[in-house]
C-alpha atoms as a PDB file:
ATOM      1  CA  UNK A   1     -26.498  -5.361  21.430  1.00  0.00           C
ATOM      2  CA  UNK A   2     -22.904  -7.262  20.756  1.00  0.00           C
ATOM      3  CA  UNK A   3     -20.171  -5.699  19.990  1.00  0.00           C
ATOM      4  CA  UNK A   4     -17.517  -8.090  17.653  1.00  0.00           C
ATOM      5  CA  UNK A   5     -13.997  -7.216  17.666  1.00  0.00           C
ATOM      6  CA  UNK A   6     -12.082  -9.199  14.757  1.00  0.00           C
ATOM      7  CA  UNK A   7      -8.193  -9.519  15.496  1.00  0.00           C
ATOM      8  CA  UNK A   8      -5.819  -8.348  13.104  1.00  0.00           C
ATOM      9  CA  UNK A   9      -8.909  -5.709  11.724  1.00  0.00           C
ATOM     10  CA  UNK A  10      -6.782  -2.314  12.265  1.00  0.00           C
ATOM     11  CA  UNK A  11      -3.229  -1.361  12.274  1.00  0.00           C
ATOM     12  CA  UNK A  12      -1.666   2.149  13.607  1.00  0.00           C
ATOM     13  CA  UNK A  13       1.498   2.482  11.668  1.00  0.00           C
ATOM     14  CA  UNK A  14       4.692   4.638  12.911  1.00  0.00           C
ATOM     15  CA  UNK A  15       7.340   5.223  11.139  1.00  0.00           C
ATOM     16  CA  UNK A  16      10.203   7.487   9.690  1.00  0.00           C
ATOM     17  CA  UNK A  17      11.009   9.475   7.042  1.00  0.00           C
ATOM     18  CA  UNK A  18      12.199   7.331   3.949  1.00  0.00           C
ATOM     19  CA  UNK A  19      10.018   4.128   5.207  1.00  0.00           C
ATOM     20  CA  UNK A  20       9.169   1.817   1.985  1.00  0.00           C
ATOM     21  CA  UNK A  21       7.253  -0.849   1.446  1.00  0.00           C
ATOM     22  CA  UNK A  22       7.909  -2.970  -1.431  1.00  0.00           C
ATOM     23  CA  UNK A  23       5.802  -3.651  -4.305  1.00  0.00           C
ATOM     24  CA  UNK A  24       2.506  -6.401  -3.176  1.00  0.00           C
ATOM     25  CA  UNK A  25      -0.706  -7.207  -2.949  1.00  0.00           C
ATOM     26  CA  UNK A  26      -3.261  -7.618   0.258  1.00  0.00           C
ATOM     27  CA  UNK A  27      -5.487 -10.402   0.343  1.00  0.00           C
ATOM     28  CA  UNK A  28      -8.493  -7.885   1.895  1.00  0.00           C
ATOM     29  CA  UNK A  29     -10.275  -4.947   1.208  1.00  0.00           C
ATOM     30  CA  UNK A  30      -7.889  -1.888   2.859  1.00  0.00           C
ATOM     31  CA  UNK A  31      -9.206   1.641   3.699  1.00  0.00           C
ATOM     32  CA  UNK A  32      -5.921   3.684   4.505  1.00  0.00           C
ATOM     33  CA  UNK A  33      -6.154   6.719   6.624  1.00  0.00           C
ATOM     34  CA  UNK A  34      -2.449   8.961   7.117  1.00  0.00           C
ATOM     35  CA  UNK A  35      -2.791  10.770  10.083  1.00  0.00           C
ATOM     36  CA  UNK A  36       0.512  12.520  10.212  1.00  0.00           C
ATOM     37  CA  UNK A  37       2.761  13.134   7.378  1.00  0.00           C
ATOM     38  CA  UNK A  38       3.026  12.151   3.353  1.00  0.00           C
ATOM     39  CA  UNK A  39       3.290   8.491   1.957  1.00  0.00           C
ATOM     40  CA  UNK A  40       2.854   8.023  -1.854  1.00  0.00           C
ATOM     41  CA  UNK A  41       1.360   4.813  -2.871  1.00  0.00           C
ATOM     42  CA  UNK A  42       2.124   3.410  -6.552  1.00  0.00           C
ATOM     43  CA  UNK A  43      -0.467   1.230  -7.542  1.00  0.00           C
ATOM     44  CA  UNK A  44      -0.577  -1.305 -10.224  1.00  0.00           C
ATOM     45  CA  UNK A  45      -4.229  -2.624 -11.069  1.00  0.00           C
ATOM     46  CA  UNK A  46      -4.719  -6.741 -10.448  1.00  0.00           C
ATOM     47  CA  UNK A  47      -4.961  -7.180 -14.396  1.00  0.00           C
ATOM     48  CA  UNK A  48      -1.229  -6.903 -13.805  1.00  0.00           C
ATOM     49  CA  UNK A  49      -1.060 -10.395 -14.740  1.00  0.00           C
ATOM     50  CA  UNK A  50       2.842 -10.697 -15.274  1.00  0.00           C
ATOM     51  CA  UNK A  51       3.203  -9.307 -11.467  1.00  0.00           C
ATOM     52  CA  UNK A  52       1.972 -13.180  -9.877  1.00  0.00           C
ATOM     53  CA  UNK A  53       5.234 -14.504 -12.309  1.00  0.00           C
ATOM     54  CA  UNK A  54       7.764 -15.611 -10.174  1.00  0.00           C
ATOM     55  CA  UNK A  55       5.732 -13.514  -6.817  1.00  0.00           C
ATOM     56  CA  UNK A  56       6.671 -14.821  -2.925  1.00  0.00           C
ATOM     57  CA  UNK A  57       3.916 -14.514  -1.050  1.00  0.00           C
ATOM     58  CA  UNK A  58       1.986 -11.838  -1.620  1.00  0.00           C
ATOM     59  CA  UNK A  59       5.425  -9.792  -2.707  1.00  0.00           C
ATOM     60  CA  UNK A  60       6.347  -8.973  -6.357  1.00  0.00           C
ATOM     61  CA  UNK A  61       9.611  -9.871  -7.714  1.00  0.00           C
ATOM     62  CA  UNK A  62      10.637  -6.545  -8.192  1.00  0.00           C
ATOM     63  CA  UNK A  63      13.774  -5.307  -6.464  1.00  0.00           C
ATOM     64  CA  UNK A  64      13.013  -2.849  -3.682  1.00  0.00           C
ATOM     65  CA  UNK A  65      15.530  -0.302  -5.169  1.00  0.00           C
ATOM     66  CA  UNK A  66      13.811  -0.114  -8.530  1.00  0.00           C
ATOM     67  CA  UNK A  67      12.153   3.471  -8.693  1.00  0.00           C
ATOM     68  CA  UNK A  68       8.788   2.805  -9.610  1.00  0.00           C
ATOM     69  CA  UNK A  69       7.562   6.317 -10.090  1.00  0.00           C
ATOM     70  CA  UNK A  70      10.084   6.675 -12.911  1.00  0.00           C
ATOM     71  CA  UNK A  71      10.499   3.360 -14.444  1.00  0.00           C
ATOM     72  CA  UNK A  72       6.667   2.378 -14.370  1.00  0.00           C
ATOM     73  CA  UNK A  73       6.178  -1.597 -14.882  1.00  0.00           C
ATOM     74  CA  UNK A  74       2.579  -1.299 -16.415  1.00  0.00           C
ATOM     75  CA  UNK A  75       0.709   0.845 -18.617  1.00  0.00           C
ATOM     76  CA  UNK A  76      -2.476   1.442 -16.096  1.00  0.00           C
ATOM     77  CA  UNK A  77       0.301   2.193 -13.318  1.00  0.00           C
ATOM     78  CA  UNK A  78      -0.443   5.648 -10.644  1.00  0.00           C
ATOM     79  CA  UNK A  79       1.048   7.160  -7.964  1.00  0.00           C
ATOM     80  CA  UNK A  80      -0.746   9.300  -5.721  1.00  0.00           C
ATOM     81  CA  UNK A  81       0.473  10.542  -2.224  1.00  0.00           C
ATOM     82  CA  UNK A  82      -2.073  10.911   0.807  1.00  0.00           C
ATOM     83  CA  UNK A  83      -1.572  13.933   2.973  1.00  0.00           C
ATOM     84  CA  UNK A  84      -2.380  14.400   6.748  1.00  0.00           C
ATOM     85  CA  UNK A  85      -6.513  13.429   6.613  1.00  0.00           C
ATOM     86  CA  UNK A  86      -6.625  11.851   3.859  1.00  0.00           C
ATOM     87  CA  UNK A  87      -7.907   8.139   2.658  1.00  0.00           C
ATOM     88  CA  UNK A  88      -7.170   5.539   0.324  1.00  0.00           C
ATOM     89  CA  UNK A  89      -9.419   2.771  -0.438  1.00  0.00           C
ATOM     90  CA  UNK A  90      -7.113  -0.380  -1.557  1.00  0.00           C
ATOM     91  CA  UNK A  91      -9.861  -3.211  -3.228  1.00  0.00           C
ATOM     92  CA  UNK A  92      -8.321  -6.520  -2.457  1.00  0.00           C
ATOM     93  CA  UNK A  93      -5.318  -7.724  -5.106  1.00  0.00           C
ATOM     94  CA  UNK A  94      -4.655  -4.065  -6.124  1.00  0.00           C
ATOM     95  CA  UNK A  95      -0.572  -4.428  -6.429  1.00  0.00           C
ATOM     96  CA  UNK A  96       1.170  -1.100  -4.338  1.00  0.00           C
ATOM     97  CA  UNK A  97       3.926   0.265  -3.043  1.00  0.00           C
ATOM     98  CA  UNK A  98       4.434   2.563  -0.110  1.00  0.00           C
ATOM     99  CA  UNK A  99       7.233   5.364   0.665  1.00  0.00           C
ATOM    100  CA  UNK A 100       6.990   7.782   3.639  1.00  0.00           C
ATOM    101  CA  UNK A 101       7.996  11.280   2.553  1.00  0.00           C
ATOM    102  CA  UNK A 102       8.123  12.576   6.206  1.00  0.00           C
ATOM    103  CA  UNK A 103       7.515  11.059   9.884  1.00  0.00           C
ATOM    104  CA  UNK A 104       4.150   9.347   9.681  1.00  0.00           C
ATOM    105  CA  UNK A 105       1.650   7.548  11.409  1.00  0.00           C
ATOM    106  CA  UNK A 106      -1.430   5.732   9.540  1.00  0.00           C
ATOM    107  CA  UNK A 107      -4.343   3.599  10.033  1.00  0.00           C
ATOM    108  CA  UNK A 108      -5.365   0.766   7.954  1.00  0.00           C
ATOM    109  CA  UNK A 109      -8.274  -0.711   8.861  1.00  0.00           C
ATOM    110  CA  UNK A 110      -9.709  -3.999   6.777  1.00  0.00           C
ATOM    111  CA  UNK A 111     -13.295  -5.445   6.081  1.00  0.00           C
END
């Protein structure tokens, strides 16, 4: 029996209160797991087209300070926030954004 360990395959994420991660896109399947605290994702569907216009990286250029939940930038936009035990399954090229509501640690673990 092997066992394979790929590099880079899970992260354990710690962080305070008010944490945000700007509006992009992951290049891999993403099953999130929050472990302690709230984070509410926004999440913009890859049909997003106009989203890759003028993009760096994998990052949308969308200023960080813009408040997504109340000035949505596409029709088929959510938000949804995990709580302690929940998961979120993030299909590669799904566009999101991340703020932690309280002290929080997560897993994300990819294919």
């Amino acid at each position: 029996m092997k066992t394979w360990t790929l590099k880079g395959a899970v992260a354990l994420w710690f962080g305070p209160a008010g944490t945000f991660t700007p509006l992009h896109h992951d290049t891999c399947q993403i099953m999130f797991v929050q472990i302690v605290g709230r984070k509410t994702f926004t999440l913009i569907p890859p049909h997003a087209q106009g989203l890759f216009d003028h993009a760096t990286n994998m990052y949308a250029n969308v200023s960080p300070t813009r408040d997504l939940e109340r000035e949505p930038l596409h029709p088929h936009q959510l938000s949804l926030t995990l709580e302690p035990g929940e998961a979120l399954f993030l299909p590669v090229g799904w566009w999101h954004a991340v703020r932690a509501h309280d002290l929080s640690i997560s897993l994300a673990m990819t294919h």
